[in-house]
Protein backbone atom coordinates (compact mmCIF):
# COMPACT_ATOMS: atom_id res chain seq x y z
CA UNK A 1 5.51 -175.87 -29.27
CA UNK A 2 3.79 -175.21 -32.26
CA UNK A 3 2.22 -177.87 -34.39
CA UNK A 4 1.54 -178.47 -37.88
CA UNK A 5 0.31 -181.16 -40.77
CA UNK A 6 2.22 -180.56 -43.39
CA UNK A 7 1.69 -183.00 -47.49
CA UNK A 8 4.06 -183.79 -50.36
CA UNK A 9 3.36 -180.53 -51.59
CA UNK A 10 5.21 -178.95 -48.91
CA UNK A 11 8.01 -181.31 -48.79
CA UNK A 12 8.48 -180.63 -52.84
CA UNK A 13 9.02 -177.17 -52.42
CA UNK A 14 11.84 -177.89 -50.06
CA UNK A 15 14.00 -179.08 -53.21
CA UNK A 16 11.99 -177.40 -56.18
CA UNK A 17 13.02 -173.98 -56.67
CA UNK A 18 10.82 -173.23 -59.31
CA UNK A 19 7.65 -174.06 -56.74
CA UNK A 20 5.32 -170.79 -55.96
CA UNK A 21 5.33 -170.22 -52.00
CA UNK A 22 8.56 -172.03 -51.83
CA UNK A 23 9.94 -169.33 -49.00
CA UNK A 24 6.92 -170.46 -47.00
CA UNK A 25 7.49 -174.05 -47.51
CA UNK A 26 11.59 -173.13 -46.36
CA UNK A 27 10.24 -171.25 -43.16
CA UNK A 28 8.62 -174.90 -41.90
CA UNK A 29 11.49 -176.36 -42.25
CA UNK A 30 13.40 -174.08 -40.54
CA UNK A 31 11.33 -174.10 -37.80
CA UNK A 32 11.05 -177.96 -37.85
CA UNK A 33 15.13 -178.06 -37.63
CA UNK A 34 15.68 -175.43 -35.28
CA UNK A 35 12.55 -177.65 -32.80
CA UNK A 36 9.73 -174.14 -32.67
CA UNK A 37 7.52 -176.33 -34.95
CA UNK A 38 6.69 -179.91 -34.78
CA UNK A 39 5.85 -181.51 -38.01
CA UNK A 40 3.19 -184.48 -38.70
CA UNK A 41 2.22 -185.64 -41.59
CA UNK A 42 0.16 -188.66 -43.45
CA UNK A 43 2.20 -191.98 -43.68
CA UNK A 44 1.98 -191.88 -47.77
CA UNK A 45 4.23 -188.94 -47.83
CA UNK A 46 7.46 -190.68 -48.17
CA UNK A 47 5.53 -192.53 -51.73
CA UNK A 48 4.58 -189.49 -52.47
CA UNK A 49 7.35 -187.25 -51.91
CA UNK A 50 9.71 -189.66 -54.23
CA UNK A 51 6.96 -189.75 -56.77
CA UNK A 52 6.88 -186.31 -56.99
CA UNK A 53 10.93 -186.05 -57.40
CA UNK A 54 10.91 -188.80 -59.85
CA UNK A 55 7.94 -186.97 -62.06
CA UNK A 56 9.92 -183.47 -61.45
CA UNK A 57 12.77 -184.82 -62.97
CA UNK A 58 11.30 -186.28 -65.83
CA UNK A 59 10.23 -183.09 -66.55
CA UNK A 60 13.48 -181.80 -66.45
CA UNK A 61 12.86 -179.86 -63.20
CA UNK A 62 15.62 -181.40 -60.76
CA UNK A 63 18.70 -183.35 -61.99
CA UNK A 64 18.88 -187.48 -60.99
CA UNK A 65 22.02 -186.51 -59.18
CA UNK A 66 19.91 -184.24 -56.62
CA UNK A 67 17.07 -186.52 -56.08
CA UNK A 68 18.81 -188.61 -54.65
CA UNK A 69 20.31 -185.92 -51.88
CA UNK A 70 17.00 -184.81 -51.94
CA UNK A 71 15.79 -188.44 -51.01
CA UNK A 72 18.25 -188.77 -48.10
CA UNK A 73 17.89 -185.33 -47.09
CA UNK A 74 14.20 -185.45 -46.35
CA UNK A 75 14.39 -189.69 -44.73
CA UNK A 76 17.04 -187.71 -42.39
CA UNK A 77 14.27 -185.27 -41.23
CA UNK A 78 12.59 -188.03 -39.71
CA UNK A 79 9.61 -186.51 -39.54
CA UNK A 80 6.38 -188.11 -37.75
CA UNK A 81 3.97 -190.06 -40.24
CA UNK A 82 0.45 -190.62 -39.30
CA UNK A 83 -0.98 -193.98 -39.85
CA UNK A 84 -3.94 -193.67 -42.01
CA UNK A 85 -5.35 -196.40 -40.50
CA UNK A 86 -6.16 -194.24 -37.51
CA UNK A 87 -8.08 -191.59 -39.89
């Protein structure tokens, strides 16, 4: 199976449309859902992810409303988090 490591960047572009290389970012996660790709990624991603949805909408970029599907959406994915500890 095929393996990668991915940041909040990545995750962003999951629920920001306006993101450039957004169809990239959606091709992961397809690939994560459908189990060809397995994803890792830092433990600060969940702080970071919501950070990032919470600046996005203050910028008028997603709606409250969707953050929080967003939110759910992405703690659903349960995706592997990396102990920085380790690093």
């Amino acid at each position: 199976m095929k393996e990668a490591v991915i940041d909040a960047s990545v995750v962003l572009k999951w629920f920001l449309t306006d993101e450039a290389y957004g169809q990239r970012a959606i091709s992961l996660l397809t690939q994560y859902v459908s189990k060809e790709l397995e994803i890792f990624a830092p433990s600060l991603l969940e702080y970071e992810v919501m950070n990032g949805l919470i600046i996005a909408q203050k910028r008028g970029r997603i709606k409250e409303e969707r953050i929080l599907t967003a939110i759910e959406g992405f703690v659903n994915l349960e995706i592997k988090l990396i102990p920085l500890s380790h690093l």
